[in-house]
N, C-alpha and C. Protein backbone atom coordinates (compact mmCIF):
# COMPACT_ATOMS: atom_id res chain seq x y z
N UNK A 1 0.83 -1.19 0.00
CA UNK A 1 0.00 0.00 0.00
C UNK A 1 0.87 1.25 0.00
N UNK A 2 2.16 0.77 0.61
CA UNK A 2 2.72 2.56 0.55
C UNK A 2 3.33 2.94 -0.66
N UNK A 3 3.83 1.48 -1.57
CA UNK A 3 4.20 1.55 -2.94
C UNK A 3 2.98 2.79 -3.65
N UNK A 4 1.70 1.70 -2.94
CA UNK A 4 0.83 2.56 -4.10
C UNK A 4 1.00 4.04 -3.64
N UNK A 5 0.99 4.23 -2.43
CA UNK A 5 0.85 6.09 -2.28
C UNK A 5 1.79 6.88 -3.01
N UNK A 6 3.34 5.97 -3.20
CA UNK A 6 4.45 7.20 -3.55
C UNK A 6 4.22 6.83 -4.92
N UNK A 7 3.30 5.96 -5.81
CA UNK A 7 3.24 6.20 -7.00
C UNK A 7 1.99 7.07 -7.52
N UNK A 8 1.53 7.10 -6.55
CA UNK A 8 0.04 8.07 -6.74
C UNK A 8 0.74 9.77 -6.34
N UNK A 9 1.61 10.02 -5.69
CA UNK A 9 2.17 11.40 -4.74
C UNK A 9 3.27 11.59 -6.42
N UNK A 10 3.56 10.60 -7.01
CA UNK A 10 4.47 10.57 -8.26
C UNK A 10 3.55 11.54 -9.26
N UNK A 11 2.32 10.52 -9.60
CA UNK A 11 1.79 10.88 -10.61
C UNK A 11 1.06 12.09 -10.66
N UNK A 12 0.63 13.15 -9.18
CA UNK A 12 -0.34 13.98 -8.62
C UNK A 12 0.98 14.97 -9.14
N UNK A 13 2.03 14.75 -8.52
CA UNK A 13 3.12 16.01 -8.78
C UNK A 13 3.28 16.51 -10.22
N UNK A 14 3.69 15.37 -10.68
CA UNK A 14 3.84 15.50 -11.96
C UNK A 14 2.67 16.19 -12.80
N UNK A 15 1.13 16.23 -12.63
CA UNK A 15 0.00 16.55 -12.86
C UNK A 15 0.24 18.11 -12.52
N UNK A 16 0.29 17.96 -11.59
CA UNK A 16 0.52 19.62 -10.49
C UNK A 16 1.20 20.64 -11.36
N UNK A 17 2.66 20.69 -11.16
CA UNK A 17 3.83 21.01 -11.58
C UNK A 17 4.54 20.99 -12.69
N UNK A 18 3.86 20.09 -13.54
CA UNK A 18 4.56 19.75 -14.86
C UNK A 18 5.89 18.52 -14.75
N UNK A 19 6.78 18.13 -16.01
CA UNK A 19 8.09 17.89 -15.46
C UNK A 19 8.96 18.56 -15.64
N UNK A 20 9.60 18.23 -14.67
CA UNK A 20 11.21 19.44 -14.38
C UNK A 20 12.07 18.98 -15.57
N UNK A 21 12.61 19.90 -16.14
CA UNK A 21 13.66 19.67 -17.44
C UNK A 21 14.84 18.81 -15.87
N UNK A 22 15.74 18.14 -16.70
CA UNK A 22 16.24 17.23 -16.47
C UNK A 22 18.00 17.41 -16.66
N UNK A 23 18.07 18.44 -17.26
CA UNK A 23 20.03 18.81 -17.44
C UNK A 23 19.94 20.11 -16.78
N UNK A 24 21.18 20.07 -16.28
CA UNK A 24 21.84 21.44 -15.09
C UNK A 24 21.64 22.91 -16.66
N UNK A 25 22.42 22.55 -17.24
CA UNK A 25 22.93 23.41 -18.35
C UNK A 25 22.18 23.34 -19.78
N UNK A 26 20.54 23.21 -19.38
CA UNK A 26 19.70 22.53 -20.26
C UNK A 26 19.33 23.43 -21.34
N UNK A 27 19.38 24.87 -20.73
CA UNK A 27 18.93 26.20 -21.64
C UNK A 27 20.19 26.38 -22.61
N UNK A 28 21.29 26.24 -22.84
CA UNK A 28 22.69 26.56 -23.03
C UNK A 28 22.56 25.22 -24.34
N UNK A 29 22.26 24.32 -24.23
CA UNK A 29 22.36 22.96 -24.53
C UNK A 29 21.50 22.83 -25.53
N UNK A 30 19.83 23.27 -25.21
CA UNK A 30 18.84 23.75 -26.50
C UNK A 30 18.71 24.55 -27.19
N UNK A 31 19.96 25.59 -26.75
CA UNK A 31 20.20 26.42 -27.83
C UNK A 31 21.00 26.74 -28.58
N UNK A 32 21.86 25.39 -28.27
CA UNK A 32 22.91 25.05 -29.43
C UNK A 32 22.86 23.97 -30.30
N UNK A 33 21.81 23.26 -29.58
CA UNK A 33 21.23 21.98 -30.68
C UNK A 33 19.50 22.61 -31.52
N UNK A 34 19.41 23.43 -30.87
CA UNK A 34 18.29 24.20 -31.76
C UNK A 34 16.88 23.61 -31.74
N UNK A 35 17.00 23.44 -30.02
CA UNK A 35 15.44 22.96 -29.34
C UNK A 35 14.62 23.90 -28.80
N UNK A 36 13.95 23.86 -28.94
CA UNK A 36 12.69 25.05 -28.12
C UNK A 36 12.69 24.31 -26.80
N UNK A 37 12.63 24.91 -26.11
CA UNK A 37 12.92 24.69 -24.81
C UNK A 37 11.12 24.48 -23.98
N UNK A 38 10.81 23.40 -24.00
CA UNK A 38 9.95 23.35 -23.73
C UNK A 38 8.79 23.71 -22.42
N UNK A 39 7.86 24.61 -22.26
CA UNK A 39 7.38 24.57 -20.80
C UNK A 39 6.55 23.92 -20.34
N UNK A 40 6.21 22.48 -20.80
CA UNK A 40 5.78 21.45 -20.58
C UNK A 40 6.34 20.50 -21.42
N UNK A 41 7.21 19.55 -20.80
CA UNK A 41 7.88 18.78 -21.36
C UNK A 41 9.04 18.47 -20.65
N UNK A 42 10.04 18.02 -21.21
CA UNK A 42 11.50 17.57 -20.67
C UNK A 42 12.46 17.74 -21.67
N UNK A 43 13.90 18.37 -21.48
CA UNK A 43 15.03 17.69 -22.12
C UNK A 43 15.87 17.02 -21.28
N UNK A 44 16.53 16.18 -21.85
CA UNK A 44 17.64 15.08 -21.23
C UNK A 44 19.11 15.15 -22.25
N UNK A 45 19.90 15.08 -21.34
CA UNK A 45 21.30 15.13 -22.04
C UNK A 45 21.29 13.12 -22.25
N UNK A 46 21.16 12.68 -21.93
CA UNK A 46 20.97 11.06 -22.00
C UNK A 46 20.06 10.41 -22.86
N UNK A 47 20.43 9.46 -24.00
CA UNK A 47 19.61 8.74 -24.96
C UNK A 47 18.57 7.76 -23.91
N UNK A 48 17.75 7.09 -24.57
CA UNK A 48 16.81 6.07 -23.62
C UNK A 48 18.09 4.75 -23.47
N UNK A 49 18.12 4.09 -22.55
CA UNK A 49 18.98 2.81 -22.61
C UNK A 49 18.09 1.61 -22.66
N UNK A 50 16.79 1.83 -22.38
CA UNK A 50 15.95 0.65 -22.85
C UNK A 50 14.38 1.35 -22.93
N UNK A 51 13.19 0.45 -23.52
CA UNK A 51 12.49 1.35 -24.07
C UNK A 51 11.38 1.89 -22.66
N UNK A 52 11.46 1.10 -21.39
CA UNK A 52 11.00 1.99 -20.26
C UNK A 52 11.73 3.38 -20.37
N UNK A 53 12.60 3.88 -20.89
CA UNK A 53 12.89 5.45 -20.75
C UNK A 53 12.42 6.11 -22.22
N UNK A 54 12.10 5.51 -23.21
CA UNK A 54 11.44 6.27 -23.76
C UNK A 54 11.08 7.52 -24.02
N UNK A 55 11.02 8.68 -25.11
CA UNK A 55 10.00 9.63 -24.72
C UNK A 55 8.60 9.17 -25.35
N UNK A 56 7.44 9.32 -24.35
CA UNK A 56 6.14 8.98 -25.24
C UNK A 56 5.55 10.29 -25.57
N UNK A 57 5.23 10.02 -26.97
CA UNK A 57 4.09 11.18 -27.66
C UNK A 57 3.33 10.46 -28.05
N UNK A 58 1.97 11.15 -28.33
CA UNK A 58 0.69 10.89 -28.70
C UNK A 58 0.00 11.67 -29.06
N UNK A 59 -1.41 11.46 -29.63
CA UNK A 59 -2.61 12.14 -30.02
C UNK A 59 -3.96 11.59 -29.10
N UNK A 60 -3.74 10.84 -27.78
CA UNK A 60 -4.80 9.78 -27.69
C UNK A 60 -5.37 8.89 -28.53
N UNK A 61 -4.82 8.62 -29.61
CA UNK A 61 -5.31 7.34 -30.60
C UNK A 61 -4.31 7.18 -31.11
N UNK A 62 -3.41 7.22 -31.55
CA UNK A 62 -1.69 6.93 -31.94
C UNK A 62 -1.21 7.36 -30.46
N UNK A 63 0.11 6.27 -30.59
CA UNK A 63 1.15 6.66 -29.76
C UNK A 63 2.26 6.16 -30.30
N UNK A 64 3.89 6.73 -29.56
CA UNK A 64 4.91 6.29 -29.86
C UNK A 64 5.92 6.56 -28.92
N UNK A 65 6.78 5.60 -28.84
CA UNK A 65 8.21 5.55 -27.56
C UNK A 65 8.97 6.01 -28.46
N UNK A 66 9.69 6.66 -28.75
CA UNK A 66 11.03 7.72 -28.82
C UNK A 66 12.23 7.22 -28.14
N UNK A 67 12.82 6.74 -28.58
CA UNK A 67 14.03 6.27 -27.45
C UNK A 67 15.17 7.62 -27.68
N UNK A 68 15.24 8.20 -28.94
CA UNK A 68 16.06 9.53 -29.04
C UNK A 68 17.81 9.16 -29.13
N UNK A 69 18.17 7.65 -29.70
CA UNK A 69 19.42 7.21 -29.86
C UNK A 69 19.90 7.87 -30.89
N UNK A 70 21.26 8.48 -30.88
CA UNK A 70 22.29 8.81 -31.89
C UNK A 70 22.54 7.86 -32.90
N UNK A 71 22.63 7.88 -34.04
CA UNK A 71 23.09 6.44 -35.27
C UNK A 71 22.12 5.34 -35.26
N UNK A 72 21.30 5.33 -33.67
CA UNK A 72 20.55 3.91 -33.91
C UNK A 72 19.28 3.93 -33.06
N UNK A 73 18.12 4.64 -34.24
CA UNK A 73 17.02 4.67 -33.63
C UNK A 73 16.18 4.37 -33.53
N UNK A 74 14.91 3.89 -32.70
CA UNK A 74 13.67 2.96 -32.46
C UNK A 74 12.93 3.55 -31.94
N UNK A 75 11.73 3.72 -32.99
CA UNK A 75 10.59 3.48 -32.93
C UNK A 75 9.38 2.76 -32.62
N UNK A 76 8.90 2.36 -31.49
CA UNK A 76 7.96 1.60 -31.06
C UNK A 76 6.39 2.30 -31.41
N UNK A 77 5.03 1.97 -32.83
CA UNK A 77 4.03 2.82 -32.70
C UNK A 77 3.10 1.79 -31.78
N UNK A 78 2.04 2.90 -31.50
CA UNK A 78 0.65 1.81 -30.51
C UNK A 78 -0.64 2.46 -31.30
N UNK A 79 -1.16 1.61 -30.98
CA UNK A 79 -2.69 2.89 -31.39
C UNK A 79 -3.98 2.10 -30.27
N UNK A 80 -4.44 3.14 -29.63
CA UNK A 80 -5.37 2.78 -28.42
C UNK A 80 -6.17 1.49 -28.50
N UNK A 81 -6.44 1.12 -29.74
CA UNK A 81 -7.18 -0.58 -29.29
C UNK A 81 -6.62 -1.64 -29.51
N UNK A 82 -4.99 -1.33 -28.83
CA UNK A 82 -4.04 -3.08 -29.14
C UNK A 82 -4.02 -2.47 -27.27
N UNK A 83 -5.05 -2.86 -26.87
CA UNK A 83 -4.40 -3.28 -25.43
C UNK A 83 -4.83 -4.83 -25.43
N UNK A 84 -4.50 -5.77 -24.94
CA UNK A 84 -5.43 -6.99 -24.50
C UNK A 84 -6.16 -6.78 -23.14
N UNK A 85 -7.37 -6.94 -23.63
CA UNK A 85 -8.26 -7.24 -22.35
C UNK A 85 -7.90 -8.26 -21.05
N UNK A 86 -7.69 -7.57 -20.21
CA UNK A 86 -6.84 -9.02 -19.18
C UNK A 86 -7.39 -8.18 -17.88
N UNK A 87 -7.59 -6.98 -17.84
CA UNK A 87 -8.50 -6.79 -16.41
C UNK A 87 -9.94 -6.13 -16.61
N UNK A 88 -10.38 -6.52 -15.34
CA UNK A 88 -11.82 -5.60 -15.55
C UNK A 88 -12.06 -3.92 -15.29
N UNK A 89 -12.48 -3.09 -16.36
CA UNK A 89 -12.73 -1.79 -15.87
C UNK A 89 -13.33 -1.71 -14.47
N UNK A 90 -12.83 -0.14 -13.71
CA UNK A 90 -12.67 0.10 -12.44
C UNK A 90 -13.17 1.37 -12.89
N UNK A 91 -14.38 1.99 -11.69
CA UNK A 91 -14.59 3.32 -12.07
C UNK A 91 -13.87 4.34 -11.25
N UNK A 92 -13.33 5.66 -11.66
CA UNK A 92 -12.56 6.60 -11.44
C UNK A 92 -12.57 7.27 -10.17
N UNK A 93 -11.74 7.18 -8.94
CA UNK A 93 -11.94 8.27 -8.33
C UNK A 93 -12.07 9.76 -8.75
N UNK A 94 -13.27 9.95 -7.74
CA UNK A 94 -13.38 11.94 -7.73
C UNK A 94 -12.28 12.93 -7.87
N UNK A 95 -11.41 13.02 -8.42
CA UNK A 95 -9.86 13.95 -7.98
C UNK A 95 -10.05 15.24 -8.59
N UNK A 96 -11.01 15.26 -9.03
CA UNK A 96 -11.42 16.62 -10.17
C UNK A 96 -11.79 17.47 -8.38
N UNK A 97 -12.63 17.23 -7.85
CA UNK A 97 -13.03 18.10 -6.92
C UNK A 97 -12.37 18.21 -6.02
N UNK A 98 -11.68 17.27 -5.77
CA UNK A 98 -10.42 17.57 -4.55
C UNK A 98 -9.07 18.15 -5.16
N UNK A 99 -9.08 18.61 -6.20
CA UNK A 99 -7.64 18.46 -6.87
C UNK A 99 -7.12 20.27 -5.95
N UNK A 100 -7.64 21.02 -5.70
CA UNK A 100 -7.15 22.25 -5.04
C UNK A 100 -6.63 21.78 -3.88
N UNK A 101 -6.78 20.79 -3.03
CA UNK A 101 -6.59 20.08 -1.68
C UNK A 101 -5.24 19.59 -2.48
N UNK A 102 -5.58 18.63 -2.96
CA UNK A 102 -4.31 18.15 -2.82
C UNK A 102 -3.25 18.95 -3.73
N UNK A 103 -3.37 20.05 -4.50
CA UNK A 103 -2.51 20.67 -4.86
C UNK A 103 -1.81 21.19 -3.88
N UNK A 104 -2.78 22.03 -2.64
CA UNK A 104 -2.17 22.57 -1.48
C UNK A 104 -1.49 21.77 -0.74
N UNK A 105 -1.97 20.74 -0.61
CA UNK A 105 -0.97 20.04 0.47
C UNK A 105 0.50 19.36 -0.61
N UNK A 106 0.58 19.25 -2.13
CA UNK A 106 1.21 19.02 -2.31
C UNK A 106 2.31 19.86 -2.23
N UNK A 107 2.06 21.15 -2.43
CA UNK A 107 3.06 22.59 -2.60
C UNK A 107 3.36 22.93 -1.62
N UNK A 108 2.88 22.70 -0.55
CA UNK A 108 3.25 22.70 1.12
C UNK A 108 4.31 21.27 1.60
N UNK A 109 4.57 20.78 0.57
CA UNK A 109 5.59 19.96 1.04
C UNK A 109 4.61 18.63 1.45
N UNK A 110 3.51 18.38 1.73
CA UNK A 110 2.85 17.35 2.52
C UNK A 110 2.07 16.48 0.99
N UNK A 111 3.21 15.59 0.40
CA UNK A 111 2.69 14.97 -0.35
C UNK A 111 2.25 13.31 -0.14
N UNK A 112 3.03 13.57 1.12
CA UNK A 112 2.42 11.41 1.57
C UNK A 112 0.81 11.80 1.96
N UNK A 113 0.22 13.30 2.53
CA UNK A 113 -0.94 13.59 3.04
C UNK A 113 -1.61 13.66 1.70
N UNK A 114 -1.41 14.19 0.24
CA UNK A 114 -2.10 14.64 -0.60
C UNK A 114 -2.14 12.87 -1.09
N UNK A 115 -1.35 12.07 -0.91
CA UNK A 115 -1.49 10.95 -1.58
C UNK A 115 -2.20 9.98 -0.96
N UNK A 116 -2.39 10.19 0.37
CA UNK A 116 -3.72 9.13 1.09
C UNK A 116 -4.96 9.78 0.86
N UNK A 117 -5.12 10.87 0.75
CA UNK A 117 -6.41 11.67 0.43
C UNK A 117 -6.49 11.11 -1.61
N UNK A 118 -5.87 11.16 -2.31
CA UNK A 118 -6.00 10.83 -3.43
C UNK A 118 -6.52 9.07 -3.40
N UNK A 119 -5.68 8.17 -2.27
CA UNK A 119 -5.91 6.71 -2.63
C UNK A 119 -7.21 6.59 -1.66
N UNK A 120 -7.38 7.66 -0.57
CA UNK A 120 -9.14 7.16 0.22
C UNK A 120 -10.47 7.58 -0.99
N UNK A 121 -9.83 8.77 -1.67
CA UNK A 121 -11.12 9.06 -2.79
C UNK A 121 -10.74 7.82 -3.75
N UNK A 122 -10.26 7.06 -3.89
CA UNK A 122 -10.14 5.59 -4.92
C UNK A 122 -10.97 4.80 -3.57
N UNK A 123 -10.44 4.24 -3.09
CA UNK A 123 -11.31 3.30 -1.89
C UNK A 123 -12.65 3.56 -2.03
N UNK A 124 -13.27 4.90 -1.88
CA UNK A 124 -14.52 5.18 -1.80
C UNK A 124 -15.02 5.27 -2.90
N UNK A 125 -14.11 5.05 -4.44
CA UNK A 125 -14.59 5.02 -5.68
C UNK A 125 -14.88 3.28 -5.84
N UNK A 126 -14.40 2.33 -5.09
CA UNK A 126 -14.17 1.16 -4.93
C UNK A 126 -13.08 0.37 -5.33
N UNK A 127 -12.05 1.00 -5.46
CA UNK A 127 -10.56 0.69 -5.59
C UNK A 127 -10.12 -0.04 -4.13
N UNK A 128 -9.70 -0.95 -4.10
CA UNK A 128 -9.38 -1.47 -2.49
C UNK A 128 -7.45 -1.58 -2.65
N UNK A 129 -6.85 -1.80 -4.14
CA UNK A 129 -5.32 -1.89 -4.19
C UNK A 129 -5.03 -1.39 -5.54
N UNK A 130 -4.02 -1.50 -5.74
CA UNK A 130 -3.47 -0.87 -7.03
C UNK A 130 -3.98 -1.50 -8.43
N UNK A 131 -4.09 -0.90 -9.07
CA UNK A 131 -4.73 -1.61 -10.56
C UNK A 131 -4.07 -1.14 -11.79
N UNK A 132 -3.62 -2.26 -12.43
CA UNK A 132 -2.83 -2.71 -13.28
C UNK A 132 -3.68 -2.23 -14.65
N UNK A 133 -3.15 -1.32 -15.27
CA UNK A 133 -3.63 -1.24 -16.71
C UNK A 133 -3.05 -2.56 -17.74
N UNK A 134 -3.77 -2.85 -18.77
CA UNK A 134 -4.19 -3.80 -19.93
C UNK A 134 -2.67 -3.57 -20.73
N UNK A 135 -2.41 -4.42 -20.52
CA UNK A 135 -0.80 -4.65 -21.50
C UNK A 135 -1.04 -4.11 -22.67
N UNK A 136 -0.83 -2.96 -23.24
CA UNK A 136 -0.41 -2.55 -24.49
C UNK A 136 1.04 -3.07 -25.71
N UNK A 137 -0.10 -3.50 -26.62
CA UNK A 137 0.52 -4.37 -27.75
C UNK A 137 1.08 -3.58 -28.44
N UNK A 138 1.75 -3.23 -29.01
CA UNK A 138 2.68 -2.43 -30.22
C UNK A 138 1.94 -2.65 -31.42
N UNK A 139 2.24 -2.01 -31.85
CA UNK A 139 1.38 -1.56 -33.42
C UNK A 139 3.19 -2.55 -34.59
N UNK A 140 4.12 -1.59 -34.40
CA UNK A 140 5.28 -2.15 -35.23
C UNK A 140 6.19 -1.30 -34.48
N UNK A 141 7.43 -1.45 -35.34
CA UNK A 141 8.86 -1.01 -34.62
C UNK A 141 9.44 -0.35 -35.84
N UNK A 142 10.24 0.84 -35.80
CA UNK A 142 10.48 1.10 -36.88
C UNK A 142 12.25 1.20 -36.15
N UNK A 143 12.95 1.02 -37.00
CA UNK A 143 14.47 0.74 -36.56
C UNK A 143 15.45 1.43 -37.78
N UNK A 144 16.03 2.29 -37.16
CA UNK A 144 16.92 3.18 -38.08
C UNK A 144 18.25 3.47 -37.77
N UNK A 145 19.19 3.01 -38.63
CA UNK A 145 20.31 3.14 -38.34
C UNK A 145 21.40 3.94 -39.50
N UNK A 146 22.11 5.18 -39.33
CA UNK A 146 23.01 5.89 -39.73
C UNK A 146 23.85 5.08 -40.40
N UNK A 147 24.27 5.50 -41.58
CA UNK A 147 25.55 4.52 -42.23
C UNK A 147 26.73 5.39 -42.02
N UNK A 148 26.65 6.82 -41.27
CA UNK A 148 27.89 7.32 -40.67
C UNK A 148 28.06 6.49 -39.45
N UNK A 149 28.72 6.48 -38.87
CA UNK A 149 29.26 6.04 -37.69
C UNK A 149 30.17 7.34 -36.34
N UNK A 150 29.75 8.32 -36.93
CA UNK A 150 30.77 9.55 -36.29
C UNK A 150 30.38 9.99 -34.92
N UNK A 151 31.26 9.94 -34.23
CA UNK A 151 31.44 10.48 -32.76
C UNK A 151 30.21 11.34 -32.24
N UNK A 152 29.63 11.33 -31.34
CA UNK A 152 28.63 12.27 -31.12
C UNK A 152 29.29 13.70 -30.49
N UNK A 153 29.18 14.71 -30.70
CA UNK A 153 29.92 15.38 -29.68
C UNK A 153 28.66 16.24 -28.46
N UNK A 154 27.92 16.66 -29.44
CA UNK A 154 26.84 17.00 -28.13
C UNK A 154 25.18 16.60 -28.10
N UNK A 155 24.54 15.94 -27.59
CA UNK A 155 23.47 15.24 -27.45
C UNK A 155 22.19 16.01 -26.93
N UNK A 156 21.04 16.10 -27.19
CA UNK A 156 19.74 15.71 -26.19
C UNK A 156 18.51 15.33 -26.74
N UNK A 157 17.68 15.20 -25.94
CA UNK A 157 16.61 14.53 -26.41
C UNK A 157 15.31 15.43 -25.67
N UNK A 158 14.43 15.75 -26.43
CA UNK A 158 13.42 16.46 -25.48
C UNK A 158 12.16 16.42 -25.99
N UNK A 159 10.82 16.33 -25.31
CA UNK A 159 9.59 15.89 -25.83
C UNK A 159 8.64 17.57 -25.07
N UNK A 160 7.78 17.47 -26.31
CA UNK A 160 6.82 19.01 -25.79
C UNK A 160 5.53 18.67 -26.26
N UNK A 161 4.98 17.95 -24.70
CA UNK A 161 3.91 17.84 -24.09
C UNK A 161 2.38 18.55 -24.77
N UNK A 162 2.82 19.62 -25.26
CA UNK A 162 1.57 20.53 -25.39
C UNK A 162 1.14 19.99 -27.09
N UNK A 163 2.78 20.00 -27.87
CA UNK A 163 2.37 19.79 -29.28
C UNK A 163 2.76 18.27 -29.68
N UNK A 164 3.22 17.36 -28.55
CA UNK A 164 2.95 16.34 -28.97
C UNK A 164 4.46 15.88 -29.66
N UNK A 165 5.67 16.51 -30.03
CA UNK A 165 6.39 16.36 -30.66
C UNK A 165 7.93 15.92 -29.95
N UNK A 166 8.77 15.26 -30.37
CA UNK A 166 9.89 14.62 -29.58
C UNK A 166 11.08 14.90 -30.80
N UNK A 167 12.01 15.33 -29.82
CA UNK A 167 12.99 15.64 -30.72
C UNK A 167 14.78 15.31 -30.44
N UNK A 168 15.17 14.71 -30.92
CA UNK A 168 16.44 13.85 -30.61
C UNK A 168 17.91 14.43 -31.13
N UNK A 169 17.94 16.03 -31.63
CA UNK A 169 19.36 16.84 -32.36
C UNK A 169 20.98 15.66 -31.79
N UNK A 170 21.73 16.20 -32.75
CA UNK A 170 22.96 15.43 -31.75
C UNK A 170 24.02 16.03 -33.08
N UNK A 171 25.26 16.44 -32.45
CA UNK A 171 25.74 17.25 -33.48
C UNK A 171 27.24 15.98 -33.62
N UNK A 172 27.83 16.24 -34.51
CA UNK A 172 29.11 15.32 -35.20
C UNK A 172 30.00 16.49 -36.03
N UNK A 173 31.36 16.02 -36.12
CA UNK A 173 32.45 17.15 -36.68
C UNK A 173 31.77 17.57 -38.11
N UNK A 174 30.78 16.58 -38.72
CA UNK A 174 29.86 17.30 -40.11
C UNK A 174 29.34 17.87 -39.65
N UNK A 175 28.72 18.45 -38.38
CA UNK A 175 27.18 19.59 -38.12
C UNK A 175 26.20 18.89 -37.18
N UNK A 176 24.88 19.60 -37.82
CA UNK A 176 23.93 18.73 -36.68
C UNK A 176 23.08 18.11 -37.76
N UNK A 177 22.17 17.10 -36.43
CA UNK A 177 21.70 16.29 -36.94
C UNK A 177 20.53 16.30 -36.32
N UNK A 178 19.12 17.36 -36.73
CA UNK A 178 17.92 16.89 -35.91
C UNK A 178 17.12 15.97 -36.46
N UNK A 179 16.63 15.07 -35.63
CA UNK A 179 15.43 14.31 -35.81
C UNK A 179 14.20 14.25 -35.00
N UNK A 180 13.10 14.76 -35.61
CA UNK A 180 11.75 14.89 -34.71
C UNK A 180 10.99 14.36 -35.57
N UNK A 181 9.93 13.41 -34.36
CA UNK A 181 8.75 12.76 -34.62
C UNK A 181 7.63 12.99 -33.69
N UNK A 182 6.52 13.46 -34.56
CA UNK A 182 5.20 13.72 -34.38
C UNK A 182 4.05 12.85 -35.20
N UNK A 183 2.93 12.37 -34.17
CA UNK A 183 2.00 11.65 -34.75
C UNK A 183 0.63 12.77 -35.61
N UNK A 184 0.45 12.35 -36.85
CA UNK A 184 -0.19 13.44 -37.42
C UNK A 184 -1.43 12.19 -38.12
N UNK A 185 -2.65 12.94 -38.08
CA UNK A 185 -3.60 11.66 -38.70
C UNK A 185 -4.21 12.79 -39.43
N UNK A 186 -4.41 12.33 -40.49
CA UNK A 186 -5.24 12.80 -41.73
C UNK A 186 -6.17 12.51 -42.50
């Protein structure tokens, strides 16, 4: 149960606050690889090392993991009805009406308090433990690899939340090299 609170006090912050960009020298860094610096979103000086780090973008009906590798990159797409059915729908706690509460107590530092108040409005929604979302199946993999091979000299990877778009620059003694992917349906 306390697993579940610090992953519920995880996901409330993150909701709250946005995410925190992720490099010391991150402004300096996107503006030499020629990123918009996102105010919802993340950059990372670090590629994904497996596809839990990922960046995910979406549209709510497409999705895609971004891993943001230099010379060798992967693409994982989804699209919302490859989950397999393997649990039963659970209806939603209330958090819409409490969400000023627990904003306050989150910004006051008291986030184990904002996170039992978040998991008693689940209890009383009829949640009794943590619930496992439906394994999402992959759509395909798309796998791309550089026939340069050249040194990276400066890296990042950064995803913007608002427009959906992920972007992986990385510069070599030829110049730079951006690559961004966005899901677009037409």
């Amino acid at each position: 149960m306390k697993n579940f609170i610090y992953i519920i006090s995880a996901i409330l912050l993150l909701t709250i606050v946005g995410c925190a960009q992720n490099i010391g020298s991150g402004k300096k860094l996107a503006d030499e690889l020629k990123i918009d610096y996102p105010e919802n979103g993340f950059i990372s000086a670090l590629p994904a090392s497996k596809w839990e780090e990922s960046m995910i973008i979406g549209n709510g009906t497409f999705g895609a993991l971004v891993r943001g590798n230099p010379n060798s990159e992967i693409i994982t797409l989804s699209h919302e009805r490859l989950f397999l059915p393997e649990y039963p729908p659970t209806a939603a706690p209330d958090l819409g009406s409490n969400m000023d509460k627990i904003r306050e107590l989150t910004l006051q530092g008291k986030g184990e308090e904002a996170a039992e108040l978040a998991v008693q409005l689940g209890v009383e929604a009829g949640i009794e433990d943590l619930i496992w979302t439906d394994p999402l199946v992959p759509a395909c993999q798309i796998e791309m690899q550089t026939l340069d091979d050249e040194n990276v000299i400066e890296y990042a990877r950064s995803v913007n939340y608002e427009t959906g778009e992920s972007i992986a620059p990385w510069t070599t003694e030829k110049g730079l090299y951006p690559t961004r992917v966005t899901l677009q349906v037409s």
